[in-house]
N, C-alpha and C. Protein backbone atom coordinates (compact mmCIF):
# COMPACT_ATOMS: atom_id res chain seq x y z
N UNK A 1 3.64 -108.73 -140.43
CA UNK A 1 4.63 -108.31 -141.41
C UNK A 1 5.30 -107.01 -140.97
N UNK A 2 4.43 -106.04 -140.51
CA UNK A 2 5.24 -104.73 -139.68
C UNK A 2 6.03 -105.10 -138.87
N UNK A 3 5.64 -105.71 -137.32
CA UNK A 3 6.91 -106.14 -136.40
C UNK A 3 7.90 -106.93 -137.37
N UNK A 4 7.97 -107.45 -138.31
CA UNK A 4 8.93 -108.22 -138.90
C UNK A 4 9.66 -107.29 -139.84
N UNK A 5 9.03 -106.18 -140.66
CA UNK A 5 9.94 -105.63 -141.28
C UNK A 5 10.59 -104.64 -140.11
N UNK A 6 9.87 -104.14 -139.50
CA UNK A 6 10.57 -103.15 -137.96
C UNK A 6 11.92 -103.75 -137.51
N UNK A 7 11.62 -105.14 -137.02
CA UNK A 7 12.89 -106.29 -136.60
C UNK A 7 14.18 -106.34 -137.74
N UNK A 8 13.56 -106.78 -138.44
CA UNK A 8 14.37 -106.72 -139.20
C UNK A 8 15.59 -105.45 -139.65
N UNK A 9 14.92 -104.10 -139.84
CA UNK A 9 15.36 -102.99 -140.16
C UNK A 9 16.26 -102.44 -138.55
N UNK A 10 15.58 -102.92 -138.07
CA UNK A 10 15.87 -102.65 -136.27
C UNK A 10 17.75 -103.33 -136.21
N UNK A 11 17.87 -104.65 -136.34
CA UNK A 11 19.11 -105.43 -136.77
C UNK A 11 19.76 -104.91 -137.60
N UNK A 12 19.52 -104.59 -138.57
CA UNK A 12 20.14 -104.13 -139.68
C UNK A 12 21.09 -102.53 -139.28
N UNK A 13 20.23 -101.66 -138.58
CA UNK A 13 20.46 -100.42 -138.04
C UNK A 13 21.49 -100.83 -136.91
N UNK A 14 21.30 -101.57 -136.46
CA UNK A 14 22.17 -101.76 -135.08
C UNK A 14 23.46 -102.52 -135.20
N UNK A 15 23.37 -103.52 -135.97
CA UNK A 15 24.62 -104.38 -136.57
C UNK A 15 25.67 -103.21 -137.20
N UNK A 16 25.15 -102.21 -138.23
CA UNK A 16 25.81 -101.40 -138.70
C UNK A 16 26.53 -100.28 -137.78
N UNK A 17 25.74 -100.19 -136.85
CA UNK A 17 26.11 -99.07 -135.35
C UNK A 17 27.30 -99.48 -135.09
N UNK A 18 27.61 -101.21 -134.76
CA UNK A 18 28.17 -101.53 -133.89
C UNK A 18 29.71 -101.91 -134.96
N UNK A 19 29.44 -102.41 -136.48
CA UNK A 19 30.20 -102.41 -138.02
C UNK A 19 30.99 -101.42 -137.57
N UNK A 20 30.32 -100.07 -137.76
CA UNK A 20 31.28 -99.06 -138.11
C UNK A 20 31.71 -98.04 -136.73
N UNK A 21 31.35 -98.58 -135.56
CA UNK A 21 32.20 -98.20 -134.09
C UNK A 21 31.24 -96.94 -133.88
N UNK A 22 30.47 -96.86 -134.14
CA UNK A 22 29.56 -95.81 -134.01
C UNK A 22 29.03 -95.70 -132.94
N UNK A 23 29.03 -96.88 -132.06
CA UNK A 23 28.34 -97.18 -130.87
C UNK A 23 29.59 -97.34 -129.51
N UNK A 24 30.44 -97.19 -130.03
CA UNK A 24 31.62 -96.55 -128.93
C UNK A 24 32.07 -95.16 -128.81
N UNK A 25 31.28 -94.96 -127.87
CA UNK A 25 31.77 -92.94 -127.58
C UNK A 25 33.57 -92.78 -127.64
N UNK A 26 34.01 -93.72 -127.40
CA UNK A 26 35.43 -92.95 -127.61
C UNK A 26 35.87 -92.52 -129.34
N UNK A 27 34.99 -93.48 -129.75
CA UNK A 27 35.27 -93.13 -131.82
C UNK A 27 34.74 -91.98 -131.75
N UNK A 28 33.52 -91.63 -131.06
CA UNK A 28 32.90 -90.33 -131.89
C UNK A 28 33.46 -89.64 -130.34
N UNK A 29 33.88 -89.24 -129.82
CA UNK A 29 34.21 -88.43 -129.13
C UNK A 29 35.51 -87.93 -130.32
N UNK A 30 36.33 -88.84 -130.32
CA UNK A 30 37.71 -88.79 -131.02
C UNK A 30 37.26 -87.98 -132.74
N UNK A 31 36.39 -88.45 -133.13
CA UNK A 31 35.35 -87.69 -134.68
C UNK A 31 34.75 -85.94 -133.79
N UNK A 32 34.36 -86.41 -132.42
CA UNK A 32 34.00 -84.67 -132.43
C UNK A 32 35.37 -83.75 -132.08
N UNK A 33 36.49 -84.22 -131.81
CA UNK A 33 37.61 -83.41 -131.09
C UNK A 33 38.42 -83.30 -132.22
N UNK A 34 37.88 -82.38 -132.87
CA UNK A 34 38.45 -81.31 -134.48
C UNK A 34 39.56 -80.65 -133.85
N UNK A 35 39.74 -80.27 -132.76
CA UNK A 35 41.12 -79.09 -132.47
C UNK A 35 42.09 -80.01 -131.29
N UNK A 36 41.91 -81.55 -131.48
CA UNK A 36 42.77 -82.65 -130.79
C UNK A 36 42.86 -83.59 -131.55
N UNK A 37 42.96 -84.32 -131.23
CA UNK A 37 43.18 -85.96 -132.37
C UNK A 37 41.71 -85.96 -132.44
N UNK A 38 41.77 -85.69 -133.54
CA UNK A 38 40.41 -86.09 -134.72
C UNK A 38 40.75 -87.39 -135.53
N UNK A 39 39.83 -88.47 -135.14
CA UNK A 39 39.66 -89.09 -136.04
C UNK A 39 38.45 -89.23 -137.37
N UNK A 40 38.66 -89.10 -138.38
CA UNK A 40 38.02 -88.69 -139.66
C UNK A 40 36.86 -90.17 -139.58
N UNK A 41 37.26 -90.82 -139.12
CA UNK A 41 36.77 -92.44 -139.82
C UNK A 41 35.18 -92.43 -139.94
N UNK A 42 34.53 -91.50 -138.88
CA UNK A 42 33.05 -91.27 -138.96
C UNK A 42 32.61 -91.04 -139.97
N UNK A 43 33.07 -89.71 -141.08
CA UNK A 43 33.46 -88.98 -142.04
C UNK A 43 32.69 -90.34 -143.35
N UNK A 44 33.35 -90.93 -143.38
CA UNK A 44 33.13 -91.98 -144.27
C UNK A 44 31.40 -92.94 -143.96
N UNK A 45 31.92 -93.01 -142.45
CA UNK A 45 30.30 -93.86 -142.24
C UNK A 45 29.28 -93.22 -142.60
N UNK A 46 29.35 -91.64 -141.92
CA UNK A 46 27.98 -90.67 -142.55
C UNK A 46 28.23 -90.40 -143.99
N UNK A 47 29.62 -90.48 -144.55
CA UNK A 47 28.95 -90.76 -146.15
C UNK A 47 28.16 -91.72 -146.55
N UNK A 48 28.73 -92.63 -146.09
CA UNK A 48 27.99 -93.69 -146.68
C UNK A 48 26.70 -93.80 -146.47
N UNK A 49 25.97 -93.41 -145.22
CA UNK A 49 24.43 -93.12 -144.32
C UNK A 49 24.05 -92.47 -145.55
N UNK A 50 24.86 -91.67 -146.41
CA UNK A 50 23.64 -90.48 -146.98
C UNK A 50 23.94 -91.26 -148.24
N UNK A 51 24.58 -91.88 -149.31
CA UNK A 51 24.73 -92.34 -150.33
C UNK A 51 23.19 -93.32 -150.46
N UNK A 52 23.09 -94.02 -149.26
CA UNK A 52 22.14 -95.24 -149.27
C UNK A 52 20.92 -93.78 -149.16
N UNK A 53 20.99 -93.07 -147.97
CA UNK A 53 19.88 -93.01 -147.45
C UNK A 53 19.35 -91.53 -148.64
N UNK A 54 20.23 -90.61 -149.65
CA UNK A 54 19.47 -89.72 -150.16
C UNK A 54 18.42 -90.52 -151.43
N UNK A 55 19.02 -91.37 -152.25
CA UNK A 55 18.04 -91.58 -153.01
C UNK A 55 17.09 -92.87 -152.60
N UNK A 56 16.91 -93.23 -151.47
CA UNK A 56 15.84 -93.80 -151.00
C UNK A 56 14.62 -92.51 -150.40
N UNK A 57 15.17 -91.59 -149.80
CA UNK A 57 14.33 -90.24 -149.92
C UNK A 57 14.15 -90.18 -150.78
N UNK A 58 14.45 -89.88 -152.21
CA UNK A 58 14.28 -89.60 -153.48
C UNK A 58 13.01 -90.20 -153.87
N UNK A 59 13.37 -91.43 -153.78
CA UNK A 59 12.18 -92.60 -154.38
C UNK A 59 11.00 -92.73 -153.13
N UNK A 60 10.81 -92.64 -152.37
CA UNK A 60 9.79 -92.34 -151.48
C UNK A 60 9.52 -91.03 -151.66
N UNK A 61 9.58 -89.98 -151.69
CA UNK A 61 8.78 -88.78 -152.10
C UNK A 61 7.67 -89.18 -153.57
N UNK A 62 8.50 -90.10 -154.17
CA UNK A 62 7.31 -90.48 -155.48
C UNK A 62 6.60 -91.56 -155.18
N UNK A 63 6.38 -91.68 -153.98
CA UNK A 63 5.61 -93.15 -153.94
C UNK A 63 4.05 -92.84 -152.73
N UNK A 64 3.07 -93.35 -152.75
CA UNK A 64 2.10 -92.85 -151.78
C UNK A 64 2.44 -94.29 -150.91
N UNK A 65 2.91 -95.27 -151.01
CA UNK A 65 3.24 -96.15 -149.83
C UNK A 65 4.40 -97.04 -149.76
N UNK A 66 5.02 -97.87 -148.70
CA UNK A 66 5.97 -98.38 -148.61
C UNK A 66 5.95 -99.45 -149.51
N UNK A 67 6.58 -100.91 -149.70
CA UNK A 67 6.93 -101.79 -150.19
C UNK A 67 6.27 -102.89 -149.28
N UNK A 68 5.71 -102.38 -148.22
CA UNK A 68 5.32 -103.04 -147.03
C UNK A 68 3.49 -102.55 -147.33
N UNK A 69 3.44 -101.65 -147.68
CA UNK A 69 1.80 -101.25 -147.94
C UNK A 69 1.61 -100.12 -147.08
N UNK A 70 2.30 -99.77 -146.14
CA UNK A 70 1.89 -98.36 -145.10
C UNK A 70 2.20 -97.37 -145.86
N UNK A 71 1.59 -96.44 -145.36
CA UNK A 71 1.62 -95.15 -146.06
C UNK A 71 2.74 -93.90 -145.90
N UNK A 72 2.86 -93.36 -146.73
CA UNK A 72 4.57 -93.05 -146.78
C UNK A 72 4.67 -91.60 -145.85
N UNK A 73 4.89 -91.71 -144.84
CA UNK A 73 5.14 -89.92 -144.02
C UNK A 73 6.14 -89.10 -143.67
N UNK A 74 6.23 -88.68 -144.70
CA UNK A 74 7.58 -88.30 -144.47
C UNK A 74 7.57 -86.79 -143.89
N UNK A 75 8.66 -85.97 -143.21
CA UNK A 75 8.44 -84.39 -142.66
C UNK A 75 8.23 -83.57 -143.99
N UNK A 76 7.93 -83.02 -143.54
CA UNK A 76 7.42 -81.44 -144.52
C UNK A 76 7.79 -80.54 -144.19
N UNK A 77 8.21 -80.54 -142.60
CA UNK A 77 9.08 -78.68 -142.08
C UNK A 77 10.12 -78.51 -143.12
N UNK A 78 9.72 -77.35 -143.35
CA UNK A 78 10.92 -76.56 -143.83
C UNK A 78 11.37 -75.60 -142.90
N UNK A 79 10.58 -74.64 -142.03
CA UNK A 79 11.08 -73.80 -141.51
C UNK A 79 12.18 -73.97 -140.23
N UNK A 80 13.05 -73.05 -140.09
CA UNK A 80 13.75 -73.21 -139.11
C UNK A 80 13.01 -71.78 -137.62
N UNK A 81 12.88 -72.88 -136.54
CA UNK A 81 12.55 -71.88 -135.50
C UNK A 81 13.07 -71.83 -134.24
N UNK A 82 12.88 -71.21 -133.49
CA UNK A 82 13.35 -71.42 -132.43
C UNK A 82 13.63 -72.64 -131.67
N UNK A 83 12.61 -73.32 -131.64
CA UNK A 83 12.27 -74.94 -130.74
C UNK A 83 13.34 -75.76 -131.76
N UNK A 84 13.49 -75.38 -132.87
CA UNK A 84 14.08 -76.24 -133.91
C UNK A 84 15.93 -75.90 -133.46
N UNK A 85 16.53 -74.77 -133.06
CA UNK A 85 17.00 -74.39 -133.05
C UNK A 85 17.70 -75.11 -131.99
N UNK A 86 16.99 -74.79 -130.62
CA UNK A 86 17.39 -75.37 -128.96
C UNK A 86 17.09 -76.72 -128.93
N UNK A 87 16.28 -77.14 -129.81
CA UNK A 87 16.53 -78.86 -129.73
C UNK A 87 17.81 -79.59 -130.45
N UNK A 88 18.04 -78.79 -131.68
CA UNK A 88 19.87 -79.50 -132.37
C UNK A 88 20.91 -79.07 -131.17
N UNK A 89 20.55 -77.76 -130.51
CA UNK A 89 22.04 -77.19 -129.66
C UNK A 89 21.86 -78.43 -128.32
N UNK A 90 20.62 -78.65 -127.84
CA UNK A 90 20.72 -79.59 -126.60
C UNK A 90 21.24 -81.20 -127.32
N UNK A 91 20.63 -81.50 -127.96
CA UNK A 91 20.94 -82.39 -129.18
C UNK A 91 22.87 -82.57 -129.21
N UNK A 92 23.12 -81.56 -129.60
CA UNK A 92 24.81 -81.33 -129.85
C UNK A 92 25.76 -81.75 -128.75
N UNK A 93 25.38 -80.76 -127.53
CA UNK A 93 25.54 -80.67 -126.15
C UNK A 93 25.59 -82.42 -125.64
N UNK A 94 24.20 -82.74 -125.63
CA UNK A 94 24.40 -84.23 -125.28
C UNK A 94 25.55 -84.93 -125.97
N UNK A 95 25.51 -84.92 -126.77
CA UNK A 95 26.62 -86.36 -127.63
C UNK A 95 27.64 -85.76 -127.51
N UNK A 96 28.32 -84.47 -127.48
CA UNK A 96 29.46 -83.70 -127.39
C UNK A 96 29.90 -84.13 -126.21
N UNK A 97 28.67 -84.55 -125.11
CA UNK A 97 29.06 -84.62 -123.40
C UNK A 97 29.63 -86.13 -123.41
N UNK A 98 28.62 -86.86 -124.27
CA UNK A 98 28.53 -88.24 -124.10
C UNK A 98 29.39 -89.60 -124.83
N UNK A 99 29.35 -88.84 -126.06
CA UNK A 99 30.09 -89.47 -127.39
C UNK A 99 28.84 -90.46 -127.86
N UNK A 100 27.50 -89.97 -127.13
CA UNK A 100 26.17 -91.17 -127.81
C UNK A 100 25.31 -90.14 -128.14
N UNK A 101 24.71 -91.06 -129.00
CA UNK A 101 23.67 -90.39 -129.70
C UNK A 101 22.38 -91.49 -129.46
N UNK A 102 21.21 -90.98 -129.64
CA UNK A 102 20.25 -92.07 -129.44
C UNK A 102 20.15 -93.29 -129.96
N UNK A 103 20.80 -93.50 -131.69
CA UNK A 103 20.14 -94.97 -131.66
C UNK A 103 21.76 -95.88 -131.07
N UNK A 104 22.84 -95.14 -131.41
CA UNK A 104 23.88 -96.00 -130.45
C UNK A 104 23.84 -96.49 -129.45
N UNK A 105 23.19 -95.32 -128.49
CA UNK A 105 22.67 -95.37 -126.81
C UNK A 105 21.47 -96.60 -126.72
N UNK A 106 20.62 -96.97 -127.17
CA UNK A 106 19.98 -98.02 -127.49
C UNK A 106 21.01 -99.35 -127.71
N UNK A 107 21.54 -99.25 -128.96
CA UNK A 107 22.72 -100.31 -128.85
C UNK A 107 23.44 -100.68 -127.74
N UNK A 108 24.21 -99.95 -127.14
CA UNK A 108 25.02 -100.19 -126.20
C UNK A 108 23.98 -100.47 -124.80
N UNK A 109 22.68 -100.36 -124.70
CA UNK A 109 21.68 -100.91 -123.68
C UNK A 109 22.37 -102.55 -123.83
N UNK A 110 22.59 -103.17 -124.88
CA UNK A 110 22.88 -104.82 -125.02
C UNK A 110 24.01 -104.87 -124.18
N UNK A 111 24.96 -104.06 -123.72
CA UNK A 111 26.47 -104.50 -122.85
C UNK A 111 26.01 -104.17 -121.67
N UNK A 112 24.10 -103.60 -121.12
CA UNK A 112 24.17 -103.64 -119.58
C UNK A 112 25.32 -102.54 -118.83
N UNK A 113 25.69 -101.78 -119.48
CA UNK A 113 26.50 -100.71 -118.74
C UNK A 113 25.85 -99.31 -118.42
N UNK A 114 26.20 -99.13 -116.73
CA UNK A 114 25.84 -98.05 -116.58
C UNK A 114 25.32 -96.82 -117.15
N UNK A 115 26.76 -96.81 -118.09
CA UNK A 115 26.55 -95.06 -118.96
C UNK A 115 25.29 -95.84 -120.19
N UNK A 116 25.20 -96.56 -120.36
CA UNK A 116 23.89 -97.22 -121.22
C UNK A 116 23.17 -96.16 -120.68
N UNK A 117 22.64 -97.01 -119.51
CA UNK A 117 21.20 -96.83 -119.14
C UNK A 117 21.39 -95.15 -118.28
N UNK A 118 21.91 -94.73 -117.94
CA UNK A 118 22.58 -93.65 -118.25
C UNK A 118 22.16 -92.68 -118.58
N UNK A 119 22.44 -92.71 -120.14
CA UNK A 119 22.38 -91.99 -121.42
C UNK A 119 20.82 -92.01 -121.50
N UNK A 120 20.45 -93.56 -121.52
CA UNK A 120 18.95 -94.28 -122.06
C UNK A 120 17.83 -92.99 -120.87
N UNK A 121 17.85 -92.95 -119.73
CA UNK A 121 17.14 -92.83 -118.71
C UNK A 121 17.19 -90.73 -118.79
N UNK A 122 18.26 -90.39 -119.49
CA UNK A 122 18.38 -88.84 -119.53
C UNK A 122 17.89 -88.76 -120.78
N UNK A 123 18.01 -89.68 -122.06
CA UNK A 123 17.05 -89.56 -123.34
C UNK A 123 15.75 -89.20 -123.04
N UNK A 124 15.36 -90.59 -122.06
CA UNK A 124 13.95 -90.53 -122.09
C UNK A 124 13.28 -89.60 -121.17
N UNK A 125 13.91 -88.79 -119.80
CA UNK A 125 13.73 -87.34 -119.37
C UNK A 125 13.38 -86.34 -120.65
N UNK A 126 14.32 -86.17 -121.00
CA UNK A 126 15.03 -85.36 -122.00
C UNK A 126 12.75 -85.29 -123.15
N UNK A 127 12.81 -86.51 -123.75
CA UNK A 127 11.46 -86.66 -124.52
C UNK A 127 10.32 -86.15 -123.94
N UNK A 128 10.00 -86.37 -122.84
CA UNK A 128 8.86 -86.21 -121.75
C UNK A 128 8.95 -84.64 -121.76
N UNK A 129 9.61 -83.61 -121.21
CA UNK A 129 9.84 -82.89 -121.06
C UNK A 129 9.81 -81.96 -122.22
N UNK A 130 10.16 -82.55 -123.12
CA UNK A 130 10.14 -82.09 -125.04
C UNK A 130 8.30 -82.10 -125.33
N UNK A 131 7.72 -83.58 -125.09
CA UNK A 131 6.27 -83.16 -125.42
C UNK A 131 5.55 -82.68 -124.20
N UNK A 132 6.14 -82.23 -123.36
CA UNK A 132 5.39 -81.34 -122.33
C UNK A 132 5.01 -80.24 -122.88
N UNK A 133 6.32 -79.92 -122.97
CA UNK A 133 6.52 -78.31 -123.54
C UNK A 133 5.57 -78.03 -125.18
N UNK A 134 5.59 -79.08 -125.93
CA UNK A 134 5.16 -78.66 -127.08
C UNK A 134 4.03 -78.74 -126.78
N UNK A 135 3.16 -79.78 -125.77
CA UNK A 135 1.32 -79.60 -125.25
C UNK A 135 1.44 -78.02 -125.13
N UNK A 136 2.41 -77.48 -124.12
CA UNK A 136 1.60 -76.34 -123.54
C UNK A 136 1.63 -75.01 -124.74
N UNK A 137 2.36 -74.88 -126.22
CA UNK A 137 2.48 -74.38 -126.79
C UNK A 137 1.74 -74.46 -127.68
N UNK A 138 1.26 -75.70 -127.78
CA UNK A 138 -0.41 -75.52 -128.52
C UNK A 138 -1.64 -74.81 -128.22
């Protein structure tokens, strides 16, 4: 039932990527270039991301498990720190460079293109290197 609700939610996430052009760097390149032709149209998709997605936060903070039976984990940081800080700016940097973001960059793995795997192969540098650093800071 997990791999099936995962699959399922997995499709659902990705169909919508590809719905609302989210998964073509030239849309969000064109959504990050505020002082050139900006296109707004993103504007609307991340509304809509947060319409669905704040009061499903809402209702999972009152719940001790999913609808599925797993147990509900949600973050608890509040603080903002340094590591928190240089991971949104490298974070920024990438998709600013790229016009992808990770779960698009996943998507676009399905068209077999270079800048895919690309993107995919400097993500997954990019992770390794992230829990390196946080081992040795423990």
């Amino acid at each position: 039932m997990k791999v099936l609700t995962a699959f399922v939610a997995g499709l659902l996430f990705g169909g919508g990527l590809l719905l609302s052009r989210m998964a073509d760097p030239q849309v969000v390149l064109g959504f990050l270039d505020v002082a050139g032709h900006w296109n707004p149209a993103l504007v609307f998709v991340m509304g809509g991301a947060i319409l669905v997605g704040a009061p499903a936060f809402f209702l999972m903070r009152r719940r001790a498990c999913t609808l599925a039976g797993e147990p509900v984990t949600l973050p608890d940081r509040t603080r903002i720190d340094g590591a928190l800080v240089l991971g949104a700016a490298i974070f920024g940097l990438g998709w600013g460079m790229s016009g992808i973001c990770p779960g698009p960059g996943l998507v676009l793995l399905g068209g077999l293109t270079v800048q895919a795997f690309t993107f995919v192969a400097a993500m997954l540098v990019g992770l390794l290197v992230a829990g390196r650093l946080q081992r040795t800071q423990k």
